[in-house]
C-alpha atoms as a PDB file:
ATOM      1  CA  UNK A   1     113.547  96.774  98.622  1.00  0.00           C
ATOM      2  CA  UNK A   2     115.178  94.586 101.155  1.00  0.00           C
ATOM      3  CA  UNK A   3     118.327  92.380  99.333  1.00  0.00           C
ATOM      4  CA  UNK A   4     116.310  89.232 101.071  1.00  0.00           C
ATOM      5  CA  UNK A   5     114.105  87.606  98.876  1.00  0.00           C
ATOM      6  CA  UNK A   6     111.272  87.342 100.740  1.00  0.00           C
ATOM      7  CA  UNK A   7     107.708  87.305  99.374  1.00  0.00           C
ATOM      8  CA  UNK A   8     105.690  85.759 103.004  1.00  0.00           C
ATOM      9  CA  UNK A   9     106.809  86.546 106.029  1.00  0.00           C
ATOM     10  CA  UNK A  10     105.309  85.612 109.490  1.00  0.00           C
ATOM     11  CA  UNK A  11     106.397  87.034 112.987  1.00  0.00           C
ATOM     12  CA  UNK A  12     105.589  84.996 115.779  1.00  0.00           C
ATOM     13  CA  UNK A  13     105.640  85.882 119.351  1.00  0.00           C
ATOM     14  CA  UNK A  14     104.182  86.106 122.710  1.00  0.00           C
ATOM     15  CA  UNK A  15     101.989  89.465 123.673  1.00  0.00           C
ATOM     16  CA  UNK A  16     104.189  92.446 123.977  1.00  0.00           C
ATOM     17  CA  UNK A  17     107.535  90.541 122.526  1.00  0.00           C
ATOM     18  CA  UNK A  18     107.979  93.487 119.769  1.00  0.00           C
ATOM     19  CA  UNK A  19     106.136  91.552 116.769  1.00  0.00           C
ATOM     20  CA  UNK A  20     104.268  94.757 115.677  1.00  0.00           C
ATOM     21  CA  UNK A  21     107.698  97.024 115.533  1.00  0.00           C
ATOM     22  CA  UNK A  22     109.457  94.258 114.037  1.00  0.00           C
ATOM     23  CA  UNK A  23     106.972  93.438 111.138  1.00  0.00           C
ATOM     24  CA  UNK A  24     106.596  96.840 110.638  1.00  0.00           C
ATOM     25  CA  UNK A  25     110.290  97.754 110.397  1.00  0.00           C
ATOM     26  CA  UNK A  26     110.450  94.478 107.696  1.00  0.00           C
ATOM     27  CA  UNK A  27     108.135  96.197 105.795  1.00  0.00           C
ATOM     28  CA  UNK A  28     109.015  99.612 105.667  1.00  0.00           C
ATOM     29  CA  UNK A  29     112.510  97.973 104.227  1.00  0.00           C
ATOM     30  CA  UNK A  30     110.556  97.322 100.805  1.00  0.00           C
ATOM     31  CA  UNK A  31     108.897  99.354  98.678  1.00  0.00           C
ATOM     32  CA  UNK A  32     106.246 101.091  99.138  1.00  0.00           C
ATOM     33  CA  UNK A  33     103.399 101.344  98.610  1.00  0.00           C
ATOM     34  CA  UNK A  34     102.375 100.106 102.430  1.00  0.00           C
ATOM     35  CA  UNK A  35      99.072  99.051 103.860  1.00  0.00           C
ATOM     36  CA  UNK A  36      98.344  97.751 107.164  1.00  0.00           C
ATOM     37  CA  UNK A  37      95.947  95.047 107.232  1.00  0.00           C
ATOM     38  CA  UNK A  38      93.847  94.903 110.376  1.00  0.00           C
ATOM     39  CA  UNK A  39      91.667  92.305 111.525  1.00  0.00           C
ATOM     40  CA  UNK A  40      90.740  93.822 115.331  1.00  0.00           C
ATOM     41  CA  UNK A  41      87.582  95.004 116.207  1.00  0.00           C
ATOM     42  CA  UNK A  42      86.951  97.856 118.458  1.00  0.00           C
ATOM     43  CA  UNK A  43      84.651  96.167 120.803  1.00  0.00           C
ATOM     44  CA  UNK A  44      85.642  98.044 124.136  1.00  0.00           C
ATOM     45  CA  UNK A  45      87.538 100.827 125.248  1.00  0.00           C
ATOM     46  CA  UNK A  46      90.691  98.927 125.919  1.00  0.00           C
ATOM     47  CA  UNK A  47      90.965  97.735 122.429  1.00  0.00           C
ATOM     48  CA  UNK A  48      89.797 101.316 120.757  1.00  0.00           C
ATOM     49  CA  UNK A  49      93.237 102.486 122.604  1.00  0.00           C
ATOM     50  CA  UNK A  50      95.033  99.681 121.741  1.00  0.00           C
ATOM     51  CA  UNK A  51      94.212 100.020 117.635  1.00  0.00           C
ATOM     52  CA  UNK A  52      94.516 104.233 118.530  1.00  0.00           C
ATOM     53  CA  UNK A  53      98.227 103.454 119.649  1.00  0.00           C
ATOM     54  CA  UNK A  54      99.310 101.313 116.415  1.00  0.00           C
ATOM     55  CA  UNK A  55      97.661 103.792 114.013  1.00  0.00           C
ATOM     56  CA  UNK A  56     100.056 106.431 115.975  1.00  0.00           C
ATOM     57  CA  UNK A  57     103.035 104.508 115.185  1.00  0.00           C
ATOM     58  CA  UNK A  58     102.648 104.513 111.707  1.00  0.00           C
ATOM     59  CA  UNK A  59     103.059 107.197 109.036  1.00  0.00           C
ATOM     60  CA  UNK A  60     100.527 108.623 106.788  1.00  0.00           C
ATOM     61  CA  UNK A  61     102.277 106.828 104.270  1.00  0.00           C
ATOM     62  CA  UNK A  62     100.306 103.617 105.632  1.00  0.00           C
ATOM     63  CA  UNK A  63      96.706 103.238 104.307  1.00  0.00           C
ATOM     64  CA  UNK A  64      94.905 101.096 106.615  1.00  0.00           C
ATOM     65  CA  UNK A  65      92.338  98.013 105.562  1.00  0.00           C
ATOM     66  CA  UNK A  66      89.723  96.913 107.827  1.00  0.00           C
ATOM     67  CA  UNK A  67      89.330  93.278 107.081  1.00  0.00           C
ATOM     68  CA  UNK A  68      88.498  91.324 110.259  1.00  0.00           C
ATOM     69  CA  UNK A  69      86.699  88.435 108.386  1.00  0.00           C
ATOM     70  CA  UNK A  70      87.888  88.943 104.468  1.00  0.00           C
ATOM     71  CA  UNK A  71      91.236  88.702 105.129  1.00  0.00           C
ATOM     72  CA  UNK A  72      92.000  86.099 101.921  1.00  0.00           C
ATOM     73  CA  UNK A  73      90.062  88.204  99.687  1.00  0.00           C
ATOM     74  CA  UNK A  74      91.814  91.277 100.838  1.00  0.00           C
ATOM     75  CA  UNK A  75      95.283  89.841 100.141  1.00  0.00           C
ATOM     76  CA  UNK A  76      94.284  88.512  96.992  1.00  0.00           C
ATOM     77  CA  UNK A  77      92.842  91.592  95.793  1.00  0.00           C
ATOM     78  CA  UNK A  78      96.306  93.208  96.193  1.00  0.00           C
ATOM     79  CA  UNK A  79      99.686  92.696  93.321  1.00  0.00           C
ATOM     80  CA  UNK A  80     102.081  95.064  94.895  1.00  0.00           C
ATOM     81  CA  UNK A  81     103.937  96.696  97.620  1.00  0.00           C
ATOM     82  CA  UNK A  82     103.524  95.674 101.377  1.00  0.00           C
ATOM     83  CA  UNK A  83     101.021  94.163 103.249  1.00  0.00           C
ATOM     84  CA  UNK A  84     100.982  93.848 106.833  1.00  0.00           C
ATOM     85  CA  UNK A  85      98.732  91.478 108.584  1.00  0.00           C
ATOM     86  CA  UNK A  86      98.265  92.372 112.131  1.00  0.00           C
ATOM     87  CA  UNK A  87      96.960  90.031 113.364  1.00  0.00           C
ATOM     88  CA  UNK A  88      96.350  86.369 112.428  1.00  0.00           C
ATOM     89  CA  UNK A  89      95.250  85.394 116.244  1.00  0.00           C
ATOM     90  CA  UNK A  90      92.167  87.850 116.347  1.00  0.00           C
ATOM     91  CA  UNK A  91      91.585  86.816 112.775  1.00  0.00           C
ATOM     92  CA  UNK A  92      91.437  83.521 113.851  1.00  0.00           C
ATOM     93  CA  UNK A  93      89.520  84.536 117.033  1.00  0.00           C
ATOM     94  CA  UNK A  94      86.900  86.458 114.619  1.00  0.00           C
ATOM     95  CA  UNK A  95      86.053  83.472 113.299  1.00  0.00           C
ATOM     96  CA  UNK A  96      85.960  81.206 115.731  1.00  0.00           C
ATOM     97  CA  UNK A  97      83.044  83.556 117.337  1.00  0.00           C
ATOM     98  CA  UNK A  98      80.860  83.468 114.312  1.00  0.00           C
ATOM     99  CA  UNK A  99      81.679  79.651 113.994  1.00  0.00           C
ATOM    100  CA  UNK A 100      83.339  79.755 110.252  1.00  0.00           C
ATOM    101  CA  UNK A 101      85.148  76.679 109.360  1.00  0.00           C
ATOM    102  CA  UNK A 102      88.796  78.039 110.385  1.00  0.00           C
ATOM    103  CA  UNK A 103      90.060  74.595 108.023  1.00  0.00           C
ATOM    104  CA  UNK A 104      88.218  76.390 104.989  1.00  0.00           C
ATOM    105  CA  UNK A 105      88.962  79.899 106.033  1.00  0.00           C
ATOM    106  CA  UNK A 106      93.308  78.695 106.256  1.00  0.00           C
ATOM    107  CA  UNK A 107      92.630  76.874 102.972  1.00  0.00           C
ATOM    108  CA  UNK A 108      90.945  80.336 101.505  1.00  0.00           C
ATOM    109  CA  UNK A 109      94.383  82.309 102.573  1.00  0.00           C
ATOM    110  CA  UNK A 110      96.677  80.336 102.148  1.00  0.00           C
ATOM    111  CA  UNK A 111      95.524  80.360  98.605  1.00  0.00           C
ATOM    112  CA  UNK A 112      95.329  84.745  98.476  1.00  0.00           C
ATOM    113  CA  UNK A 113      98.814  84.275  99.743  1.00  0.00           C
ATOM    114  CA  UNK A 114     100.228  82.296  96.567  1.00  0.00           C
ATOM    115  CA  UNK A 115      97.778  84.596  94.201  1.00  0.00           C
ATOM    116  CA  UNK A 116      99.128  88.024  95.371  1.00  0.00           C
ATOM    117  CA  UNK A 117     102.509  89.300  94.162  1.00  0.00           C
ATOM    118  CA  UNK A 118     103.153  91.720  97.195  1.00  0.00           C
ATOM    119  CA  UNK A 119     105.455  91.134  99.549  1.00  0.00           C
ATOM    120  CA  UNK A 120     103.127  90.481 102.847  1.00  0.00           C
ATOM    121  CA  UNK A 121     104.242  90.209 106.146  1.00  0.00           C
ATOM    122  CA  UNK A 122     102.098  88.518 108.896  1.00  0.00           C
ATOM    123  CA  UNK A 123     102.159  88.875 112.690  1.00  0.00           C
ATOM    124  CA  UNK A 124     100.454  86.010 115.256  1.00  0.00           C
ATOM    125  CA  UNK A 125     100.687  85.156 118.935  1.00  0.00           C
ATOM    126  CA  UNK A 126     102.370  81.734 119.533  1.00  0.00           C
ATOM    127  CA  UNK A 127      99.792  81.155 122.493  1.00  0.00           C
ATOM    128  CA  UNK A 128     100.966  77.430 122.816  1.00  0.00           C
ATOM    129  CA  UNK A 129     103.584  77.946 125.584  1.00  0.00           C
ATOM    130  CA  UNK A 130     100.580  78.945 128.536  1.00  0.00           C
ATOM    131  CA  UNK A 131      98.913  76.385 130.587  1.00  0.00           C
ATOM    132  CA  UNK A 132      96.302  74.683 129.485  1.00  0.00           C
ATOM    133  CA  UNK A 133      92.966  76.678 129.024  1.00  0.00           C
ATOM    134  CA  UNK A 134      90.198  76.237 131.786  1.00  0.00           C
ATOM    135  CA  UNK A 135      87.475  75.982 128.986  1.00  0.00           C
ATOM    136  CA  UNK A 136      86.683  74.541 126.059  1.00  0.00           C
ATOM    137  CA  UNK A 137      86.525  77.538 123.439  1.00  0.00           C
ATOM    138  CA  UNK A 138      89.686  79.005 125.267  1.00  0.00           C
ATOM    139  CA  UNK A 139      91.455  75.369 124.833  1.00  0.00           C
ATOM    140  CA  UNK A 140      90.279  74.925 120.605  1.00  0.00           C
ATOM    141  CA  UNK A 141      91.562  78.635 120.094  1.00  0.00           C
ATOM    142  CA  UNK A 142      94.632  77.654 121.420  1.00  0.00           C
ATOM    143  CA  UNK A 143      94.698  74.243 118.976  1.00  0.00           C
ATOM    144  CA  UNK A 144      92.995  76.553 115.943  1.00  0.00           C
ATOM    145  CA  UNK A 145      95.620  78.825 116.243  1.00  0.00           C
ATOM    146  CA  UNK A 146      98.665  76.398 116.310  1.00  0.00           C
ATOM    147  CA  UNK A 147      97.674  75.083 113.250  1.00  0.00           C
ATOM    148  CA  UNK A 148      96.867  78.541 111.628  1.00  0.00           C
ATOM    149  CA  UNK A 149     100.432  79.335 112.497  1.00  0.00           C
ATOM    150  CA  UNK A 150     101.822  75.960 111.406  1.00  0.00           C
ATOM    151  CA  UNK A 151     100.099  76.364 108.086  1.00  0.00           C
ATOM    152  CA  UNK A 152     101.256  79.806 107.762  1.00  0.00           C
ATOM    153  CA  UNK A 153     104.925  79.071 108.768  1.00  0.00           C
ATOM    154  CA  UNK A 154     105.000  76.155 106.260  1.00  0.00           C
ATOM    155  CA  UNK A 155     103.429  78.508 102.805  1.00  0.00           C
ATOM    156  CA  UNK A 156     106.292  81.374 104.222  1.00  0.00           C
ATOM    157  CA  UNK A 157     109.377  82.063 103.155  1.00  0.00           C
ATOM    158  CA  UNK A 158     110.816  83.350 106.229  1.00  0.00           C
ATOM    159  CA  UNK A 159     109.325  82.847 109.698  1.00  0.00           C
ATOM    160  CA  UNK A 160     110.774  84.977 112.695  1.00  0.00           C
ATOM    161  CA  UNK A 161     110.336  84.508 116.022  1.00  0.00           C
ATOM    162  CA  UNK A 162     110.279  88.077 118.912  1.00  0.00           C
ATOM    163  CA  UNK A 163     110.982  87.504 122.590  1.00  0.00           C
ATOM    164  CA  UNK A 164     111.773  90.449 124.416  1.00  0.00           C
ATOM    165  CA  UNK A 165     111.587  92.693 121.049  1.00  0.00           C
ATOM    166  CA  UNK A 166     114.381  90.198 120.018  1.00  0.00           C
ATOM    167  CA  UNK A 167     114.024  88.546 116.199  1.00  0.00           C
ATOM    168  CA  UNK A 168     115.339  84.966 115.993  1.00  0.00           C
ATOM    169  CA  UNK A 169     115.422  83.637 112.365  1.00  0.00           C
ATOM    170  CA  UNK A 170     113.450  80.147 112.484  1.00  0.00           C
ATOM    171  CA  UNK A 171     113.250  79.843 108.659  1.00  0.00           C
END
């Protein structure tokens, strides 16, 4: 276990900034046991390699959870070691496309996150720093997702931000 007291972390960053290696390092610092919490699904062959490659990167000593919808009932079912949540933006994308309340759905983890006792780290996209969507679903996932990660970054006790695989502490 790390000597940072930590419960909820969440590592922010743009796509391919190093938030995956970095959460992952964070949470092999603890104690194990570790489980990888992943909300992607395999919809095409780009994203089958994409999940293939993480799954490489990890040990055996990672069990893997499949929970692209019941993410706050899969935290909350959980009281120790590590849980990393890659990602919150498809999460948050998974929902959007079967038209869930995303308000409830935050309310509903943020919850798990206070009821679980494991030390949990979470990875998003910031996708806030792009231009301005051409559409309208493409322009309220943007929104949805700011406030997922506001939310978030407000219950956690350490938010970090990766650009260019490099961690800046922003709380």
């Amino acid at each position: 276990m790390t000597d940072d007291p930590w419960r909820i972390r969440l590592v922010l960053g743009g796509a391919r900034s190093g938030k995956s290696r970095h959460a992952q390092a964070l949470a092999e610092a603890c104690a194990a046991p570790w489980r990888f919490v992943a909300t992607a699904q395999a919809f095409d062959a780009e994203m089958v390699e994409r999940i293939a490659h993480h799954r490489a990167d990890r040990s055996a000593a990672w069990a893997t959870i499949e929970a692209p919808f019941a993410l706050p009932e899969t935290i909350a079912a959980v009281d120790d070691g590590v849980l990393l949540v890659d990602c919150l933006t498809l999460w948050t994308s998974n929902l959007l496309l079967t038209e869930v309340d995303t308000d409830v759905a935050t309310d509903a983890l943020l919850a798990a996150l206070t009821r679980s006792s494991a030390r949990i780290v979470l990875v998003s996209n910031e996708v806030g720093w792009g231009i301005v969507p051409d559409n309208a679903l493409a322009r309220r996932f943007r929104d949805v997702a700011g406030r997922v990660n506001q939310r978030v970054a407000a219950a956690a006790d350490r938010v970090d931000l990766l650009v260019a695989g490099l961690p800046m502490s922003l709380k």
